[in-house]
Protein backbone atom coordinates (compact mmCIF):
# COMPACT_ATOMS: atom_id res chain seq x y z
CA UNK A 1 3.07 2.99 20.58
CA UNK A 2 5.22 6.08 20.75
CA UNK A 3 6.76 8.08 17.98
CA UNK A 4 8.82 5.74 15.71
CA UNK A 5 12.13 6.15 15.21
CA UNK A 6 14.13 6.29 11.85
CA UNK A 7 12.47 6.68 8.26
CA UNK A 8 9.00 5.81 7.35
CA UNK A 9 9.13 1.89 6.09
CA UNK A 10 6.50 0.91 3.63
CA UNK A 11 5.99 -2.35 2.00
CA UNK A 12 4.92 -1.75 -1.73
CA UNK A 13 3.30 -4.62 -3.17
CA UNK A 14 1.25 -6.32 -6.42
CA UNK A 15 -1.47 -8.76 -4.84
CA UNK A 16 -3.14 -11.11 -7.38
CA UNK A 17 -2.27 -12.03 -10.58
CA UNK A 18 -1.70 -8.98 -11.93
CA UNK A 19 1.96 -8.93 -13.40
CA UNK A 20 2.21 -5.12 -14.51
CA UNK A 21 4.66 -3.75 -12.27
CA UNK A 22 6.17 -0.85 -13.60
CA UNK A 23 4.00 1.21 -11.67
CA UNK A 24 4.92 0.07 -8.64
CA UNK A 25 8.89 0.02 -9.09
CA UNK A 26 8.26 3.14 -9.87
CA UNK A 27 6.23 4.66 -6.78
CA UNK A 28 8.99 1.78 -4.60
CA UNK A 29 11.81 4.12 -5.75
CA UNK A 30 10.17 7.53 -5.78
CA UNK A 31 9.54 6.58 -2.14
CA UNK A 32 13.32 5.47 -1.68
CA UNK A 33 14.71 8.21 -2.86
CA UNK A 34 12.34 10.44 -0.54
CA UNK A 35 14.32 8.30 2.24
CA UNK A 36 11.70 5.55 3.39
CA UNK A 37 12.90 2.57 4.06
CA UNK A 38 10.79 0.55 1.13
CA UNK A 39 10.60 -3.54 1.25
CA UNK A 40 9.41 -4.79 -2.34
CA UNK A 41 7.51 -7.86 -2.41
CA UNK A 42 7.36 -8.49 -6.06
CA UNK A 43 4.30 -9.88 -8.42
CA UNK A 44 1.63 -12.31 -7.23
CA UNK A 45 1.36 -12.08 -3.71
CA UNK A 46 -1.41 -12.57 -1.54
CA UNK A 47 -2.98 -10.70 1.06
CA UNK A 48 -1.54 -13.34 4.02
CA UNK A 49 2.15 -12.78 2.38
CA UNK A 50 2.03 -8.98 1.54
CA UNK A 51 0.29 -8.74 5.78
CA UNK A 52 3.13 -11.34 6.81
CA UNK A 53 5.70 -8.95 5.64
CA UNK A 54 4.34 -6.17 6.88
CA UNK A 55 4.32 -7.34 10.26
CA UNK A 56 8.13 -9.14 10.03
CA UNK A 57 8.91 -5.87 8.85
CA UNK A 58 7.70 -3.07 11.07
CA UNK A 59 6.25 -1.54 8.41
CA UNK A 60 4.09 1.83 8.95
CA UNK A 61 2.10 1.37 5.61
CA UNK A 62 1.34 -0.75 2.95
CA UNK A 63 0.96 0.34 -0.67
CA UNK A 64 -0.65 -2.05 -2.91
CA UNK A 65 -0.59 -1.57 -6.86
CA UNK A 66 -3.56 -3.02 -8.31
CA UNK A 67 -3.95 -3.22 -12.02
CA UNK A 68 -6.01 -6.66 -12.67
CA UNK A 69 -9.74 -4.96 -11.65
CA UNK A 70 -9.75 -7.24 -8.56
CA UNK A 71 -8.86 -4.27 -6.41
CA UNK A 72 -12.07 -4.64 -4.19
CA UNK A 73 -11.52 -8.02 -3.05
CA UNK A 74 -7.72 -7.31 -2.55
CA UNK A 75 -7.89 -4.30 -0.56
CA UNK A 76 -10.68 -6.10 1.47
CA UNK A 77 -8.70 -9.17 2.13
CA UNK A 78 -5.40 -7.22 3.54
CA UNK A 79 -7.28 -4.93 5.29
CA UNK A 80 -9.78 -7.76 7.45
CA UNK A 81 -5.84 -9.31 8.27
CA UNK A 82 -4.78 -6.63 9.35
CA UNK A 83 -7.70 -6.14 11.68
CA UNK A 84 -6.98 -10.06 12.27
CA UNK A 85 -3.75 -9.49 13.57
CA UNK A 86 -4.15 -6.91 15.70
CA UNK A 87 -2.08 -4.47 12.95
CA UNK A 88 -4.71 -2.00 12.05
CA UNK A 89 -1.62 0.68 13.10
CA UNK A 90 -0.73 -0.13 10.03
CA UNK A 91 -1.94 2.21 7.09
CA UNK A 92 -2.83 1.01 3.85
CA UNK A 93 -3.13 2.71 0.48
CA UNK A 94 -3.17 1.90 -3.36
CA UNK A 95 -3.30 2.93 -6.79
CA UNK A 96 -3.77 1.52 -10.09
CA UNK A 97 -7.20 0.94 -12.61
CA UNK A 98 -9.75 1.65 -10.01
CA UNK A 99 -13.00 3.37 -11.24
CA UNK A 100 -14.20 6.51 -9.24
CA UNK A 101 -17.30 4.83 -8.41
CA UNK A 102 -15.49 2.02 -6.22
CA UNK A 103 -12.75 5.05 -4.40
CA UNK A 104 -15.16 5.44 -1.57
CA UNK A 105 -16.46 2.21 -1.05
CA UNK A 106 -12.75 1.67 -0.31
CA UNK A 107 -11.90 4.22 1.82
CA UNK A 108 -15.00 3.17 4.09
CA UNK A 109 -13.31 -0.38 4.25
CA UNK A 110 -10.32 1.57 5.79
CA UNK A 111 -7.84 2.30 2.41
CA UNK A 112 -6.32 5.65 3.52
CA UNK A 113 -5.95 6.96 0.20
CA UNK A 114 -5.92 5.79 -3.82
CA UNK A 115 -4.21 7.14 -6.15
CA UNK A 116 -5.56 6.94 -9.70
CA UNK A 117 -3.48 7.22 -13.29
CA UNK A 118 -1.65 10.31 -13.21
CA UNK A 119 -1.31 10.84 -9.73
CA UNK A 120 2.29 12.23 -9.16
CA UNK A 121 4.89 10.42 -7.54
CA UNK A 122 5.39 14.05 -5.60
CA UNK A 123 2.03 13.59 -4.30
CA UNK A 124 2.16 10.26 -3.30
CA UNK A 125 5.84 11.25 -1.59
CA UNK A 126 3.72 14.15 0.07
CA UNK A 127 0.70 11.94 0.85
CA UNK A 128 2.85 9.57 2.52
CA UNK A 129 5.27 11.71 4.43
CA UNK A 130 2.05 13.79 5.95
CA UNK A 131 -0.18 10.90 6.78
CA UNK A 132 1.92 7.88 7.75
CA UNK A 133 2.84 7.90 11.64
């Protein structure tokens, strides 16, 4: 796969049953207004419908906002589809309550980055636009 064309697209998403999702409006239109293409999925998705769009959508990355403390399983789950469906090009990151302790378990897994309370939406804007493509 060459260099993509056009802006970075990102699907932003809230796996589980977490239905806090302030957050992640929040980091979808910081990342709008940076000039990525963003694709919403709303609250309670799974991994197979947050991968599915992903893949209908071209996306580059996925950012998942997980608040519920089932992060681990979660970040597992859309990371073994992505390797499932041959879209590992496809880099995924995350914020939300997850303890220091369980940060680089995750990145092991694959999860490019998390971002913890008080991360900036300028740094995730940054993070992004550096490490995505």
């Amino acid at each position: 796969m060459g260099v993509a064309a056009g802006p970075i697209r990102v699907v932003v998403a809230k796996p589980g049953l977490d239905g806090h999702d302030r957050g992640a409006k929040v980091i979808a239109r910081a990342l709008r207004d940076a000039g990525m293409e963003v694709i919403y999925t709303g609250l309670h998705q799974t991994p197979d419908q947050i991968v599915d769009t992903a893949i209908q959508e071209d996306a580059d990355a996925i950012g998942l906002s997980i608040l519920s403390g089932a992060h681990n399983t979660l970040f597992a789950a859309v990371i073994q589809l992505l390797k499932e469906r041959d879209a590992e090009d496809i880099k995924v990151f995350g914020g939300g309550i997850i303890p220091e302790a369980d940060i680089a378990p995750l990145k092991q897994l694959g999860v490019a980055e998390i971002f913890t309370p008080g991360a900036t939406t300028a740094s995730i804007v940054e993070w992004v636009r550096a490490n995505v493509r």
